[in-house]
Protein backbone atom coordinates (compact mmCIF):
# COMPACT_ATOMS: atom_id res chain seq x y z
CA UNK A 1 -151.29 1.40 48.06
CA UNK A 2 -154.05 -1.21 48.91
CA UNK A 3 -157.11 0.92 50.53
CA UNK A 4 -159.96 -0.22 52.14
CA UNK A 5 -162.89 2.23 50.64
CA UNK A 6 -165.93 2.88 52.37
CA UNK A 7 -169.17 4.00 50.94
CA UNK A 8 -168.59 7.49 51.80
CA UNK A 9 -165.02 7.43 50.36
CA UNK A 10 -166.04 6.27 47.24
CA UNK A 11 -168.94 9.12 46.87
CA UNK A 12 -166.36 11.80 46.79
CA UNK A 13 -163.83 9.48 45.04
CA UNK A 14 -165.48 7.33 43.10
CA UNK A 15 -162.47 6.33 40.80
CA UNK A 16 -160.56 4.72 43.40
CA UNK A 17 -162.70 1.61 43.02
CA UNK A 18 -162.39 1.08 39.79
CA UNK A 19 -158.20 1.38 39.87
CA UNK A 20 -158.46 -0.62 42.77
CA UNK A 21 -160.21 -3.81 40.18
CA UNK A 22 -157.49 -2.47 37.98
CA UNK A 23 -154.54 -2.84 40.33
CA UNK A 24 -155.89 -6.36 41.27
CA UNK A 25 -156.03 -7.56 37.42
CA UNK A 26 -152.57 -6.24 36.67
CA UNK A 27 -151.00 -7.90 40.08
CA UNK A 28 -152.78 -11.26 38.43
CA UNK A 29 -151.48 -10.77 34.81
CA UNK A 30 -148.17 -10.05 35.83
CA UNK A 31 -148.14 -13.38 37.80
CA UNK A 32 -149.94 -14.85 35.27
CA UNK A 33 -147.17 -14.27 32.26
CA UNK A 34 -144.54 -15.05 35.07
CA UNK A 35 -145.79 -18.70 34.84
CA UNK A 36 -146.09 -18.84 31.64
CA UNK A 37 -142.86 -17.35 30.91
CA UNK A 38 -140.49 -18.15 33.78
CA UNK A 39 -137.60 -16.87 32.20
CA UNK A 40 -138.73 -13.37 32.20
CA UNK A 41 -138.90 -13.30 36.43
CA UNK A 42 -136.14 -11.03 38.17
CA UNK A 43 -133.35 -12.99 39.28
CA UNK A 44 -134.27 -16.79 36.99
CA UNK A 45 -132.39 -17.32 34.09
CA UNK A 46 -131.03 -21.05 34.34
CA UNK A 47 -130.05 -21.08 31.23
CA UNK A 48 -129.87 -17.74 28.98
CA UNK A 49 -131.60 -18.55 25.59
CA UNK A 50 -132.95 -15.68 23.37
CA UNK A 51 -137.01 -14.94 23.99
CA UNK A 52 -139.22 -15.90 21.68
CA UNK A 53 -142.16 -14.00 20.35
CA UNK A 54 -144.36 -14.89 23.16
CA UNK A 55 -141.84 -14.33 25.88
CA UNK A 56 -141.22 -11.00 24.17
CA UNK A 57 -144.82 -10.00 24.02
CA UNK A 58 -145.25 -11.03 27.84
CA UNK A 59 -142.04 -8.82 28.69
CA UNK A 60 -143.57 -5.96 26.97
CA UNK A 61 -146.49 -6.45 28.98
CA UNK A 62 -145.37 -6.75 32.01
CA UNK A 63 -143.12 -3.88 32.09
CA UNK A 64 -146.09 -1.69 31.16
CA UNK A 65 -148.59 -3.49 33.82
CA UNK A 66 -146.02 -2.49 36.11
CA UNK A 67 -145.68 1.28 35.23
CA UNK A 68 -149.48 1.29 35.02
CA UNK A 69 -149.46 0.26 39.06
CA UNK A 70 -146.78 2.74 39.79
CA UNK A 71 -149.29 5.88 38.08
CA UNK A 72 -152.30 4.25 39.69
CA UNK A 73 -150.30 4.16 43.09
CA UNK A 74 -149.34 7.81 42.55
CA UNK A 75 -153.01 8.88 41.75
CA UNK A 76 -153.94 6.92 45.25
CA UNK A 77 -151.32 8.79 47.57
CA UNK A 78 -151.70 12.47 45.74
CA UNK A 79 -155.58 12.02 45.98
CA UNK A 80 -155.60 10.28 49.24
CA UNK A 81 -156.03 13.34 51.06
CA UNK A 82 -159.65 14.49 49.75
CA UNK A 83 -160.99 11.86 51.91
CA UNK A 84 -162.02 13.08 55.26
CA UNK A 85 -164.07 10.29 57.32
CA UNK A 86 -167.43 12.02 57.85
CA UNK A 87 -167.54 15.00 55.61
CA UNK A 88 -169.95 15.84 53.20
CA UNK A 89 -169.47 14.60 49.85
CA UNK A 90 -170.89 17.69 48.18
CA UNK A 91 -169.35 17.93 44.52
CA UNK A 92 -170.51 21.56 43.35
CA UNK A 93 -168.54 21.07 40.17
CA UNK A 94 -170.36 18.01 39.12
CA UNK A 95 -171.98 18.09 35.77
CA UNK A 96 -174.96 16.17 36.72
């Protein structure tokens, strides 16, 4: 879920920028080990040889990148709904 925060969004949910940056790295590191490690994309497999350390480490990663985006995308969707364009962003239960 790609959102487009403004200023006031981000006062009364202030995390979404920073799994936002965090959605964006994963997205790039997932890409990243795919071209390192073509073998380990969906679908390619020219030839099947066992994975070496590397392409092991890579698949480990990118299997967790991905269920990282899929609990960041979940934390998007269930908290989408706080923001209201134009409301206060009065946090009583702030600490600070």
């Amino acid at each position: 879920m790609e959102l487009d925060l403004t200023y006031e969004e981000l006062q009364i949910l202030p995390e979404l920028a920073t799994l936002d940056v965090l959605d964006a790295v994963l997205q790039t590191t997932i890409r990243a080990l795919h071209a390192a490690h073509p073998g380990l994309m969906d679908g390619y497999n020219p030839t099947p040889e066992p994975l070496t350390a590397s392409a092991c480490a890579a698949d480990a990663i990118v299997h967790l990148s991905r269920t990282l985006l899929d609990a960041i995308d979940r934390y998007q969707r269930i908290n989408y709904h706080r923001i209201q364009v134009g409301s206060s962003p009065i946090r009583s239960s702030d600490p600070f």
